[in-house]
C-alpha atoms as a PDB file:
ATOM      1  CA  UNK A   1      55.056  55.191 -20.236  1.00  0.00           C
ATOM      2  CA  UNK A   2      55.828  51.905 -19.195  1.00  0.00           C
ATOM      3  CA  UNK A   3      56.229  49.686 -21.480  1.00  0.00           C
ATOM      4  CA  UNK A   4      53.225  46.506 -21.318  1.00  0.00           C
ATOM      5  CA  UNK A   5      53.880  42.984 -20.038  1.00  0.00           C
ATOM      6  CA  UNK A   6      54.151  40.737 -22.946  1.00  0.00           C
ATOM      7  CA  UNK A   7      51.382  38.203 -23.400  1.00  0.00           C
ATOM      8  CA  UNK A   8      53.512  34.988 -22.534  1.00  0.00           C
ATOM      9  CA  UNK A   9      54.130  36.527 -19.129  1.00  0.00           C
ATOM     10  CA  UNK A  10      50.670  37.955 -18.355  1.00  0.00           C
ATOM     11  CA  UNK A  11      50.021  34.596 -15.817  1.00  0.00           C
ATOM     12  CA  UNK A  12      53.231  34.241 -14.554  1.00  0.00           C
ATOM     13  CA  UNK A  13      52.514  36.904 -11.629  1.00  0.00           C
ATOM     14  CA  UNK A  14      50.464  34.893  -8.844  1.00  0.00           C
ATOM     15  CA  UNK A  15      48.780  38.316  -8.154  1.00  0.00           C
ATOM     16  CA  UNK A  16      47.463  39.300 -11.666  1.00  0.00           C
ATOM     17  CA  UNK A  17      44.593  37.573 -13.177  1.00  0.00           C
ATOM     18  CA  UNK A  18      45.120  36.288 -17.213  1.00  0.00           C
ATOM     19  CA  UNK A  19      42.425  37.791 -18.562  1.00  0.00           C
ATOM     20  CA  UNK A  20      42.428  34.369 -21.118  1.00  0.00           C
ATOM     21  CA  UNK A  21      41.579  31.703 -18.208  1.00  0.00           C
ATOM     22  CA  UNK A  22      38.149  31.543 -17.568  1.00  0.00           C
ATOM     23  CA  UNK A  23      39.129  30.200 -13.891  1.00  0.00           C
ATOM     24  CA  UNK A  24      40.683  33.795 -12.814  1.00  0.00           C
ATOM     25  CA  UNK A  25      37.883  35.872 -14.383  1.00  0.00           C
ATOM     26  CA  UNK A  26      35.772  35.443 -11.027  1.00  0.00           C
ATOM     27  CA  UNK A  27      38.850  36.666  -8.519  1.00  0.00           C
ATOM     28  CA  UNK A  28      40.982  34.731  -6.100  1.00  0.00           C
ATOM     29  CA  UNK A  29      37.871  34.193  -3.564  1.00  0.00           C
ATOM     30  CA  UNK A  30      38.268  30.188  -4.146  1.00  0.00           C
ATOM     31  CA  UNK A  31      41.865  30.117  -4.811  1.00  0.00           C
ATOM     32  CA  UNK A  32      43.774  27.071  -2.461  1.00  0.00           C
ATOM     33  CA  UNK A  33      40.355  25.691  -1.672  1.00  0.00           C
ATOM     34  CA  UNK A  34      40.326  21.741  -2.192  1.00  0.00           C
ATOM     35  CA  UNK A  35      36.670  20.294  -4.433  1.00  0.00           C
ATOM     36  CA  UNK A  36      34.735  18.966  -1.234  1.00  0.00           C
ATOM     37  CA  UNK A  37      34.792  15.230  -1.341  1.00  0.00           C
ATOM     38  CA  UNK A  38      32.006  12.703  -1.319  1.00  0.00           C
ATOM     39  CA  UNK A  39      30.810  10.449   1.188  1.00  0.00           C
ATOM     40  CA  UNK A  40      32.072   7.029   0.916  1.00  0.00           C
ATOM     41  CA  UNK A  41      29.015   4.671  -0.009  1.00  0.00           C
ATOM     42  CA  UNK A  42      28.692   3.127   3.878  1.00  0.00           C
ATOM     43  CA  UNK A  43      28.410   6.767   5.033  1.00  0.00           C
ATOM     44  CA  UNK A  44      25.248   7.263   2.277  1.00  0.00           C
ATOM     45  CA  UNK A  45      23.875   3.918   3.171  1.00  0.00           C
ATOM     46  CA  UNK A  46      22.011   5.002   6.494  1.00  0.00           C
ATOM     47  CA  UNK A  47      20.834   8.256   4.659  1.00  0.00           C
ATOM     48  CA  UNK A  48      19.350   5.853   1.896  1.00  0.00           C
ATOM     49  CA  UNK A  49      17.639   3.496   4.032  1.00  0.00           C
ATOM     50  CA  UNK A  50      16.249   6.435   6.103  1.00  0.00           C
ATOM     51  CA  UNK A  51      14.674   8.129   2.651  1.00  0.00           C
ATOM     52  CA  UNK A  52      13.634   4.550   1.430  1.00  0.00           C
ATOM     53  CA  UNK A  53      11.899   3.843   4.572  1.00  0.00           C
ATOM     54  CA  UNK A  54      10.317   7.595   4.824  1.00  0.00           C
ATOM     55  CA  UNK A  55       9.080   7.237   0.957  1.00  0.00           C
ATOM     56  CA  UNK A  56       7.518   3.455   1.860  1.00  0.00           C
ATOM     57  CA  UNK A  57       5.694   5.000   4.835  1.00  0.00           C
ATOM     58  CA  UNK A  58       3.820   7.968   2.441  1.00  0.00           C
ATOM     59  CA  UNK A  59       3.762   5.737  -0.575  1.00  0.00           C
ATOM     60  CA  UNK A  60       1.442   3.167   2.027  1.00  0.00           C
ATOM     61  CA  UNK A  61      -0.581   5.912   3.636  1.00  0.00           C
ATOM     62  CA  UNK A  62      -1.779   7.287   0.191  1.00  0.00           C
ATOM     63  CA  UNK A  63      -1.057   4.934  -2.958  1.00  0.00           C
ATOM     64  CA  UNK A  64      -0.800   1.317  -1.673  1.00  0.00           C
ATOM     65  CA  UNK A  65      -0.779  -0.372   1.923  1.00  0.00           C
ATOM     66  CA  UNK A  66       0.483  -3.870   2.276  1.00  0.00           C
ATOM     67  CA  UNK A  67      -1.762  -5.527   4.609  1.00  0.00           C
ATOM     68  CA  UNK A  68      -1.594  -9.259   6.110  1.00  0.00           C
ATOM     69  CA  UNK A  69      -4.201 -11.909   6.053  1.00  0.00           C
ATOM     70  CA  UNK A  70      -4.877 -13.225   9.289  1.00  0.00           C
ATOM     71  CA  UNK A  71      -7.566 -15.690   9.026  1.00  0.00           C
ATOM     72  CA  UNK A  72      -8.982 -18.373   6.331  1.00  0.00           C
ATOM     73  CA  UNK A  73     -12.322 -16.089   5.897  1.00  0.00           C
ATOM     74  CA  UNK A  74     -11.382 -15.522   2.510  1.00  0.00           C
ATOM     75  CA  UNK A  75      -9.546 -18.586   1.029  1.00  0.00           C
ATOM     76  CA  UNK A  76      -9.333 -19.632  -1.251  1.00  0.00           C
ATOM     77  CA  UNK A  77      -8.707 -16.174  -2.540  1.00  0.00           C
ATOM     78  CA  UNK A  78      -6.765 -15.297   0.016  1.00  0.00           C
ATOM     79  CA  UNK A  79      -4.851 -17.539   1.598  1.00  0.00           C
ATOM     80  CA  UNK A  80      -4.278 -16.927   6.041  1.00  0.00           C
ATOM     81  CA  UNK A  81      -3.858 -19.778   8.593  1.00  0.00           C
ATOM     82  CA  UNK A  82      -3.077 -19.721  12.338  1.00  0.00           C
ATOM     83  CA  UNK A  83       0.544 -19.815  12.569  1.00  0.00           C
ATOM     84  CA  UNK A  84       0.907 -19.929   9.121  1.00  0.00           C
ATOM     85  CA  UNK A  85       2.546 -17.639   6.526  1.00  0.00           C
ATOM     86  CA  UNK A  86      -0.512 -15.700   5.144  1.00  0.00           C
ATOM     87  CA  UNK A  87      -1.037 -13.592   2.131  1.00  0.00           C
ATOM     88  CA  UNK A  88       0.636 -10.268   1.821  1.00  0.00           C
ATOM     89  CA  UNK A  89      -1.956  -8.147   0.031  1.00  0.00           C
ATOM     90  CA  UNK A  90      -1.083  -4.969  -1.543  1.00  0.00           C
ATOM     91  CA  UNK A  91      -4.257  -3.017  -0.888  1.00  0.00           C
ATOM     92  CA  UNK A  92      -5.143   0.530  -3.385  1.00  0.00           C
ATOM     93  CA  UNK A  93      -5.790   2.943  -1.706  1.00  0.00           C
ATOM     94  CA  UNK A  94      -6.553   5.954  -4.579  1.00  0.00           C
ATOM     95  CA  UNK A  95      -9.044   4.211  -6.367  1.00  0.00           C
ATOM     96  CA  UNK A  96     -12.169   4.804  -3.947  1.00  0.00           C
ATOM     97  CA  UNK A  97     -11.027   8.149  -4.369  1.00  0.00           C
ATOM     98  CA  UNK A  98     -12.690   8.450  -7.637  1.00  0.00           C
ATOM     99  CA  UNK A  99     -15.372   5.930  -7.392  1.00  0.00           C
ATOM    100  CA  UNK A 100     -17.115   3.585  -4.969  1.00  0.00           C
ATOM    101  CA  UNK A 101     -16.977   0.157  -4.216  1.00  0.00           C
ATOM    102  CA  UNK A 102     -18.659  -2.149  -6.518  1.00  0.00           C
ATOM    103  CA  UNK A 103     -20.341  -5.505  -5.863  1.00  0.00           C
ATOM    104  CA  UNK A 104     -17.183  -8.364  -6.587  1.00  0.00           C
ATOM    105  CA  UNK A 105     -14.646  -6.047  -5.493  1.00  0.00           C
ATOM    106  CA  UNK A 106     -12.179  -7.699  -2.689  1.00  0.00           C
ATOM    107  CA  UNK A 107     -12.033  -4.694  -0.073  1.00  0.00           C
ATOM    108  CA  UNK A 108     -10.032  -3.584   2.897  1.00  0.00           C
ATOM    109  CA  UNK A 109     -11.802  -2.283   5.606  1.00  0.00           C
ATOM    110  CA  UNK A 110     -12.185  -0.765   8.878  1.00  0.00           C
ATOM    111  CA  UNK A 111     -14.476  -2.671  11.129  1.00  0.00           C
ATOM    112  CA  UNK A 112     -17.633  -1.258  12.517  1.00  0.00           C
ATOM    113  CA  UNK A 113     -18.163  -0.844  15.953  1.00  0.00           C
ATOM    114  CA  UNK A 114     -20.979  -3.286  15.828  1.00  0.00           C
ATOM    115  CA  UNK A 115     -18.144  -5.562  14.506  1.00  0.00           C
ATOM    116  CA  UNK A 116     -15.488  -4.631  16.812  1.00  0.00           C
ATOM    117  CA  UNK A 117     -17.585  -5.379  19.975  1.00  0.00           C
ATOM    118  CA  UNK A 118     -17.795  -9.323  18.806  1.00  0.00           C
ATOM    119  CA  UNK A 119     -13.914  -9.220  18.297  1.00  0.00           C
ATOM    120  CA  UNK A 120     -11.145  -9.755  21.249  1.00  0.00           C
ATOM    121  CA  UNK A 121      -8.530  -7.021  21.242  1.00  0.00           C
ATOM    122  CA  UNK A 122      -5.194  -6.998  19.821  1.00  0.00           C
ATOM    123  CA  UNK A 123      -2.961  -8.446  22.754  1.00  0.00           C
ATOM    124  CA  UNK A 124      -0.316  -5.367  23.550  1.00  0.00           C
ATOM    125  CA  UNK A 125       3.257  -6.764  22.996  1.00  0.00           C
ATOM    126  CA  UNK A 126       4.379  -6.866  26.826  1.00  0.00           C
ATOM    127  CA  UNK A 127       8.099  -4.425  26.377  1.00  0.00           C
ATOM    128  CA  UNK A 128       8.929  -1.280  24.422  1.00  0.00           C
ATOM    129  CA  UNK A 129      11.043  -3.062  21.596  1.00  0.00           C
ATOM    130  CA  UNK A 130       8.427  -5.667  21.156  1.00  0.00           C
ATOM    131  CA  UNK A 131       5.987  -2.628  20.488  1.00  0.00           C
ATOM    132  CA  UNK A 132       8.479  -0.953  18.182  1.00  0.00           C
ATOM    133  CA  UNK A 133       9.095  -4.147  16.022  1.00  0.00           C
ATOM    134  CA  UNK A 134       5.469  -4.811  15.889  1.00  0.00           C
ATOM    135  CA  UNK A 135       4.655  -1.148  14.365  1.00  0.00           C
ATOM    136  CA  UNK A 136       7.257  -1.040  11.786  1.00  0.00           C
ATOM    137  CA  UNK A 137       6.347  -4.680  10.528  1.00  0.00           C
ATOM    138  CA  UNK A 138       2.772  -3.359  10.262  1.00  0.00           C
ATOM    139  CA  UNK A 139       4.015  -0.364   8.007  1.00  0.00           C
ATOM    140  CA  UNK A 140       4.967  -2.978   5.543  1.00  0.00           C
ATOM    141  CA  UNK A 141       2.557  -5.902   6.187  1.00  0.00           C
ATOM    142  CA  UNK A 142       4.996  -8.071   7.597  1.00  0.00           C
ATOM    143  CA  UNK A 143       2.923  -8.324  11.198  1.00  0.00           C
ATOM    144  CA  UNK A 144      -0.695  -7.596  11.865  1.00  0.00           C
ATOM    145  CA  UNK A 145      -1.240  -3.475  12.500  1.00  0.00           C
ATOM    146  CA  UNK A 146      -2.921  -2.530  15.784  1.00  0.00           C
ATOM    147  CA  UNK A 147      -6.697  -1.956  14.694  1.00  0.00           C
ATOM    148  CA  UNK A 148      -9.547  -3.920  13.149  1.00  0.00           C
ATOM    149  CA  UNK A 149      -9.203  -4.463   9.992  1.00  0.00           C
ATOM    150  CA  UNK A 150     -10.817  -6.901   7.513  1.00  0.00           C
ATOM    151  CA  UNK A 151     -10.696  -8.100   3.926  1.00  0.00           C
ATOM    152  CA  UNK A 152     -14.163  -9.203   2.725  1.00  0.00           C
ATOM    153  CA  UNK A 153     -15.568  -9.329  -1.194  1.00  0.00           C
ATOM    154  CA  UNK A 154     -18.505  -6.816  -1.441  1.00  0.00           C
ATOM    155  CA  UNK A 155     -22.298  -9.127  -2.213  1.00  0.00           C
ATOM    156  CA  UNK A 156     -24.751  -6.271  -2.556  1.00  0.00           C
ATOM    157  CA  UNK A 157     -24.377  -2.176  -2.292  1.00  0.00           C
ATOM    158  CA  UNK A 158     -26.933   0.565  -0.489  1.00  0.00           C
ATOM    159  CA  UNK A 159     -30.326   0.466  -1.632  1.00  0.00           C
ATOM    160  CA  UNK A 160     -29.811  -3.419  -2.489  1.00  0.00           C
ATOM    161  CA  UNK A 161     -32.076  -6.400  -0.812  1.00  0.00           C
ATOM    162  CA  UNK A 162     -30.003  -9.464  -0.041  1.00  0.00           C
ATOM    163  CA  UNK A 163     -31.093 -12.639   1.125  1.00  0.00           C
ATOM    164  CA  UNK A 164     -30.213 -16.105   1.516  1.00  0.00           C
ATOM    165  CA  UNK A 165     -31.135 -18.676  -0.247  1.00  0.00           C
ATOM    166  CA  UNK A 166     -33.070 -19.881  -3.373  1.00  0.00           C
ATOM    167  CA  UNK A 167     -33.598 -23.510  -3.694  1.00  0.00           C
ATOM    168  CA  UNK A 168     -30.595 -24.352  -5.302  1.00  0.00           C
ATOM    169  CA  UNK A 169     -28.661 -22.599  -2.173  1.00  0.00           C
ATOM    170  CA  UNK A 170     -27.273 -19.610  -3.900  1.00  0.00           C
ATOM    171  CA  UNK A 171     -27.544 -16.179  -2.530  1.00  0.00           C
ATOM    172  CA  UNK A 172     -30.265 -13.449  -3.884  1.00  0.00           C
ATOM    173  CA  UNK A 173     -29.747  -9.663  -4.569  1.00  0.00           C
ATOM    174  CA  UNK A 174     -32.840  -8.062  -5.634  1.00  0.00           C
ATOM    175  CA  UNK A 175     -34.652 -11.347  -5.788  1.00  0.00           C
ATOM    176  CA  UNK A 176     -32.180 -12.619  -8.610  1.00  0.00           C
ATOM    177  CA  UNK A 177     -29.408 -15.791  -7.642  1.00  0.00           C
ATOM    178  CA  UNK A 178     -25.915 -15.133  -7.852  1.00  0.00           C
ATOM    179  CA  UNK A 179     -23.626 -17.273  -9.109  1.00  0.00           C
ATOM    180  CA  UNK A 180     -20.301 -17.087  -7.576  1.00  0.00           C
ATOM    181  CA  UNK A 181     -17.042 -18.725  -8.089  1.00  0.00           C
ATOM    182  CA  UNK A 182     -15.275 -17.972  -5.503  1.00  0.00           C
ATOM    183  CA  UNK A 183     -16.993 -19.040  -3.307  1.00  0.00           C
ATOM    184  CA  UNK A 184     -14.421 -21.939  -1.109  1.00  0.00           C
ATOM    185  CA  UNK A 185     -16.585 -25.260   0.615  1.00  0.00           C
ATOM    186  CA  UNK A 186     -14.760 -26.350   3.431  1.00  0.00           C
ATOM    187  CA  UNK A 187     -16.671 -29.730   2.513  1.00  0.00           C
ATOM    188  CA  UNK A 188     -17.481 -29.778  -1.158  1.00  0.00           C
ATOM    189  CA  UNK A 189     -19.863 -32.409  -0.927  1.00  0.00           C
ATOM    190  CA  UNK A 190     -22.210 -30.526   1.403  1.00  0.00           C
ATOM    191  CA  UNK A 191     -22.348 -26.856  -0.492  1.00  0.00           C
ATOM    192  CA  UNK A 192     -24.391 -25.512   2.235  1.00  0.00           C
ATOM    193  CA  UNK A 193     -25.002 -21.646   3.152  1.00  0.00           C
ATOM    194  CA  UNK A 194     -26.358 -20.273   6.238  1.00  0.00           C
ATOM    195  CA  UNK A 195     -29.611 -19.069   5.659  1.00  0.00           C
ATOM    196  CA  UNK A 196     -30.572 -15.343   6.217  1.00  0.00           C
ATOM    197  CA  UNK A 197     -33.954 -13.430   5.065  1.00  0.00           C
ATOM    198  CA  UNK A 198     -34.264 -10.431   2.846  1.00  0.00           C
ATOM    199  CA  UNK A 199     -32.006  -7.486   4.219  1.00  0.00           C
ATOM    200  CA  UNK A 200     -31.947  -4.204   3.013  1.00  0.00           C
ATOM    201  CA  UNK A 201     -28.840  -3.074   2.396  1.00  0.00           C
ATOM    202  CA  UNK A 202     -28.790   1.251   3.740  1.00  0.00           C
ATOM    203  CA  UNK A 203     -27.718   3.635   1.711  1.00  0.00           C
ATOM    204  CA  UNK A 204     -24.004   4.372   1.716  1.00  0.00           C
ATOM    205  CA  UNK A 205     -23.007   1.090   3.249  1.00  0.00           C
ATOM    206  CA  UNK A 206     -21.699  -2.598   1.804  1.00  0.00           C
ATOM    207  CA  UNK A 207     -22.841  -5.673   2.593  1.00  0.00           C
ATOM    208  CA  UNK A 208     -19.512  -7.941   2.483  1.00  0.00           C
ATOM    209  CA  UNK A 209     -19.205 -11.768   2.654  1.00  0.00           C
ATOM    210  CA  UNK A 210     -16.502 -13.931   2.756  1.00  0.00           C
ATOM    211  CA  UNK A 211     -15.050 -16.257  -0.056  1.00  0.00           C
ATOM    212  CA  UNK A 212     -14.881 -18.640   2.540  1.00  0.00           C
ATOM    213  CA  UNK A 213     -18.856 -19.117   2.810  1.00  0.00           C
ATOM    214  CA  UNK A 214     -18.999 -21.481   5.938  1.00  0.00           C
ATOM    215  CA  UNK A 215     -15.801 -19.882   7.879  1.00  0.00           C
ATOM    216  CA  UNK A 216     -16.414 -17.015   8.081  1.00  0.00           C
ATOM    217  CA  UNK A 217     -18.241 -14.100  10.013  1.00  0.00           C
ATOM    218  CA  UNK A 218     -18.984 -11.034   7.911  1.00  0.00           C
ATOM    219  CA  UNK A 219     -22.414  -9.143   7.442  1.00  0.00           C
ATOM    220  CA  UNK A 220     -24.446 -12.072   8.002  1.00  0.00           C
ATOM    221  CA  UNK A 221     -23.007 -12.621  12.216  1.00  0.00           C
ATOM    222  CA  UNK A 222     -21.306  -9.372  12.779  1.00  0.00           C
ATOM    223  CA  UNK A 223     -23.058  -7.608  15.226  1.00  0.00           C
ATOM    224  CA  UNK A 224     -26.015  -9.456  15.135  1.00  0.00           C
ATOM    225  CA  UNK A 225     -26.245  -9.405  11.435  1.00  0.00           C
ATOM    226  CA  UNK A 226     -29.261  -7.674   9.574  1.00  0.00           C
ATOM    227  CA  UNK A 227     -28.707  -4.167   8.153  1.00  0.00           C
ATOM    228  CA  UNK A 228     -26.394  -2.795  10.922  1.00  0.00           C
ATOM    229  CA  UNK A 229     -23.568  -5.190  10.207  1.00  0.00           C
ATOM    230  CA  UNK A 230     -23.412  -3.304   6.714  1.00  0.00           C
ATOM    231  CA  UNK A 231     -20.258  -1.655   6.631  1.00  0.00           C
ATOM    232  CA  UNK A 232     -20.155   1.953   5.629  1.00  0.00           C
ATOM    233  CA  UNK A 233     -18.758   3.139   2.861  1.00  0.00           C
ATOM    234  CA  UNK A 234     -16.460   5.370   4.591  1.00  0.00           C
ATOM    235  CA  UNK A 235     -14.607   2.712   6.504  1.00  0.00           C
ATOM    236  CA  UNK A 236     -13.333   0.802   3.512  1.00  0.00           C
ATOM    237  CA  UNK A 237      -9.621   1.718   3.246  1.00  0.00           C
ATOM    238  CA  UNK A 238      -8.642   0.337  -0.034  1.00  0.00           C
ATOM    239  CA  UNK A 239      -9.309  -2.653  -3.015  1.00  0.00           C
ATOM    240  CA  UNK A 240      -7.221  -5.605  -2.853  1.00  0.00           C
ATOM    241  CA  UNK A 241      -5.372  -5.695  -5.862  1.00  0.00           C
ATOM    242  CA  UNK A 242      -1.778  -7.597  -5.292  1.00  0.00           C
ATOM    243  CA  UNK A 243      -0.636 -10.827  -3.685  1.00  0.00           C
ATOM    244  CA  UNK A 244       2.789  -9.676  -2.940  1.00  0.00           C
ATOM    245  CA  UNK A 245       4.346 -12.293  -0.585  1.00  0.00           C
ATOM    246  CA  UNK A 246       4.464 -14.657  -0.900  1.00  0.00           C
ATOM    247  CA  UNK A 247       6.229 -15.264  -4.078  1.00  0.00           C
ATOM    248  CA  UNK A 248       4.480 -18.978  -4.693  1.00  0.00           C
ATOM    249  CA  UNK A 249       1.036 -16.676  -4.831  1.00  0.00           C
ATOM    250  CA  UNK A 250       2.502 -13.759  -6.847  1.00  0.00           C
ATOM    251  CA  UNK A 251      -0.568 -12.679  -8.527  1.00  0.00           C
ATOM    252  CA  UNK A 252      -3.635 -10.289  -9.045  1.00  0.00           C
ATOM    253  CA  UNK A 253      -6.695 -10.377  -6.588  1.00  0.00           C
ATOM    254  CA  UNK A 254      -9.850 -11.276  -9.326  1.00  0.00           C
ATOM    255  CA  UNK A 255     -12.788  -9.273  -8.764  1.00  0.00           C
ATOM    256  CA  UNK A 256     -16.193 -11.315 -10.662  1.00  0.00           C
ATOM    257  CA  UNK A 257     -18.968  -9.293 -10.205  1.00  0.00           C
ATOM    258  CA  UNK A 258     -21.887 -12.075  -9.841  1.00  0.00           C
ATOM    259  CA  UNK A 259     -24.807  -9.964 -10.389  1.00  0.00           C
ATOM    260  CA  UNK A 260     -24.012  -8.760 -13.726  1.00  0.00           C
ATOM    261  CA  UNK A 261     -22.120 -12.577 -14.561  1.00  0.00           C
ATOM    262  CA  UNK A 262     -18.932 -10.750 -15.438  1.00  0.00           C
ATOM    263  CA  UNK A 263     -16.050 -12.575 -16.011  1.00  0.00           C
ATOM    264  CA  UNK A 264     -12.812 -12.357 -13.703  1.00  0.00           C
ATOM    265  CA  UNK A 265     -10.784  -9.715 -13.962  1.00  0.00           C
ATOM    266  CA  UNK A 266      -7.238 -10.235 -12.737  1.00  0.00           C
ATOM    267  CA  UNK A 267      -6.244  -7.043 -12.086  1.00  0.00           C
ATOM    268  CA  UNK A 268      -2.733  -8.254 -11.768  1.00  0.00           C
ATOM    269  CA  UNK A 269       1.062  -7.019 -12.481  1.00  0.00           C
ATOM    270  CA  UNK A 270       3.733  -8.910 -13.801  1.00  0.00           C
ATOM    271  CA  UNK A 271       5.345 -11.514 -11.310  1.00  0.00           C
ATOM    272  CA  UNK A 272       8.383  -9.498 -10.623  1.00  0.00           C
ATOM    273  CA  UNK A 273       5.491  -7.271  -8.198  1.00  0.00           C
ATOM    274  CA  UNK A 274       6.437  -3.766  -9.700  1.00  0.00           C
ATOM    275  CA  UNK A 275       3.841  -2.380  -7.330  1.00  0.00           C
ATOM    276  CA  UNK A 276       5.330  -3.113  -3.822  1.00  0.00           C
ATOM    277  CA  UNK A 277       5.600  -0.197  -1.895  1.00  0.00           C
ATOM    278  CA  UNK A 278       8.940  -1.436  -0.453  1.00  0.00           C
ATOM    279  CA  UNK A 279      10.752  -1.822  -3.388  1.00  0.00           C
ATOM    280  CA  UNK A 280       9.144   1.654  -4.895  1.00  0.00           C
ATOM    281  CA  UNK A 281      10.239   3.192  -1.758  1.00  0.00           C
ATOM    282  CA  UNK A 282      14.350   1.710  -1.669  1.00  0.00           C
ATOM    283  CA  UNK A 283      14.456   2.538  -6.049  1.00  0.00           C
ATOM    284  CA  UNK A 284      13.143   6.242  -5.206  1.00  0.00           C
ATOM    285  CA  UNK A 285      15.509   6.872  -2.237  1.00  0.00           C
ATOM    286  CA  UNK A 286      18.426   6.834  -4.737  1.00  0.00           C
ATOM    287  CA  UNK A 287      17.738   9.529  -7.112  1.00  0.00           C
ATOM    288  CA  UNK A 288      16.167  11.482  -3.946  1.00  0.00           C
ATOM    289  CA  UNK A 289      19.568  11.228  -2.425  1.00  0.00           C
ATOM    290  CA  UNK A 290      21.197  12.302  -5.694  1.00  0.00           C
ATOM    291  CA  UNK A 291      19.439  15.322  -6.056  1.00  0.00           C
ATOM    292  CA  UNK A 292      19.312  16.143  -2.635  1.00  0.00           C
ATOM    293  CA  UNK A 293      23.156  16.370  -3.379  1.00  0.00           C
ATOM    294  CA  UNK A 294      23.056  18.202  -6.500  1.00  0.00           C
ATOM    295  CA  UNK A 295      21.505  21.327  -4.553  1.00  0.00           C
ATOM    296  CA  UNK A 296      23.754  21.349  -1.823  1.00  0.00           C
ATOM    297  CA  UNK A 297      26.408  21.549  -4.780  1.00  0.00           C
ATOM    298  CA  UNK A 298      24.548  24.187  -6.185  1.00  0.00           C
ATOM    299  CA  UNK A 299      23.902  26.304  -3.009  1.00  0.00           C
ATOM    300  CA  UNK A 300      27.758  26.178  -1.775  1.00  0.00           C
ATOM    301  CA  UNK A 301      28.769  27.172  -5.189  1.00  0.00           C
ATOM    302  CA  UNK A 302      26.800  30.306  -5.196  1.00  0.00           C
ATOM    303  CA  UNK A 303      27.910  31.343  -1.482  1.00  0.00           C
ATOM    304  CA  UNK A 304      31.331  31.266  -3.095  1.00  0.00           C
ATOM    305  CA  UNK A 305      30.493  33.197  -5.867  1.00  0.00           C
ATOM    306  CA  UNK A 306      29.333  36.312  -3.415  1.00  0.00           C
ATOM    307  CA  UNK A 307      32.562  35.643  -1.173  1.00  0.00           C
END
């Protein structure tokens, strides 16, 4: 019987395993095999901006859209000029979800195709790239997107009668005056509303006015104006709840419900903008990237475990 290798020597031979290590219990199958190393960070960066960019675009199609204000219909709100640098407005888009619009609330919405006929259509950008830088600004409201949309503040819901005006020249839902605000005189010393009679707001639609009482063209002009300029409910895409950009405006969108005299709600954040889509899109693309990683780690160290 031969006699046993001593213990000091039981690792020396390359061929036999020392039953001691923990590394040689699982065979030779990733013996001389070098750790794969990781991409340098200029490699990663392209992968990061592609998830950051990817996570904006789903984050803005169910959570929060960023959209741009285009005209002065809602100042002074909202701010938008010609040629100007408008409001950024980070619009919520899971809220209607769970609830309907409420008179006071500052909405997003599809227009109606009573409104759409008055309005001229978005001029096509005349080349391919033009097109392309157009549609990405849109995804993060930094160009106007290629549809009809409009931010009004909602006066009177379905089964309401609106009208304009009592003889101090305020508007009336269900015969009683509001009193609003918001509301933005382009001359304060002539407060002055156009005049409408009693409407009847239909069920499941919004009748929507602008901050901007004498500039602007909302229920009361749209279409003709009476009860088929109402918008329905199902073309509101979102509440404004954020002024994002830019950062002299950082704030919350107020809603004031004037039929009930509530007082103004700013439904803001804090002025660092935690809520833009942008910036919750570029933080999440890190620890995506990280765990996206981690399993390919994981799934190359089991195929070497059945080699």
């Amino acid at each position: 019987m031969a006699d046993p290798i001593p213990r000091e020597y039981a690792g020396s031979d390359p061929e036999r395993p020392d039953p001691d290590d923990p590394g040689e219990s699982s065979g030779s199958a990733g013996r001389g095999r070098k750790p794969r190393k990781k991409r340098p960070f200029w490699q990663e960066l392209p992968i990061l901006i592609v998830i950051a960019l990817v996570l904006t675009i789903l984050i803005q199609q169910f959570v929060g859209k960023v959209f741009m204000i285009p005209s002065q219909s809602m100042e002074a709100t909202l701010h938008g000029c010609t040629g100007c640098f408008g409001d950024r407005v980070l619009v919520d888009r899971v809220t209607y979800d769970f609830t309907d619009p409420g008179p006071g609330d500052v909405i997003v919405f599809s227009g109606p195709q009573s409104w759409s006929e008055n309005e001229i259509a978005p001029q096509e950008p005349s080349n391919f790239f033009a097109k392309a830088v157009r549609e990405v600004g849109s995804l993060v409201g930094f160009a106007p997107p290629d549809e009809r949309d409009f931010v009004k503040r909602v006066i009177a819901v379905g089964g309401q009668t609106v009208q304009c005006c009592d003889p101090q020249g305020r508007v009336l839902v269900d015969g009683k005056p509001l009193t609003e605000p918001y509301i933005h005189w382009e001359d304060p010393n002539n407060p002055v509303q156009q005049p409408f009679t009693p409407v009847k707001v239909p069920e499941g639609t919004l009748w929507v006015m602008g901050d901007n009482r004498n500039d602007s063209c909302d229920s009361r002009c749209q279409g003709g104006g009476g009860a088929k300029a109402a918008v329905p409910v199902g073309n509101v895409i979102g509440k404004a709840r954020l002024i994002v950009l830019p950062p002299s405006r950082w704030g919350g969108v107020s809603d004031y419900n004037a039929q009930t005299n509530a007082n103004a709600v700013a439904l803001g954040a804090p002025g660092w903008q935690q809520g833009l889509p942008l910036g919750a899109g570029a933080a999440l693309s890190v620890p995506a990237l990280f765990l996206g990683r981690r399993m390919r780690e994981s799934l190359g160290q089991r195929k070497k475990r059945r080699r």
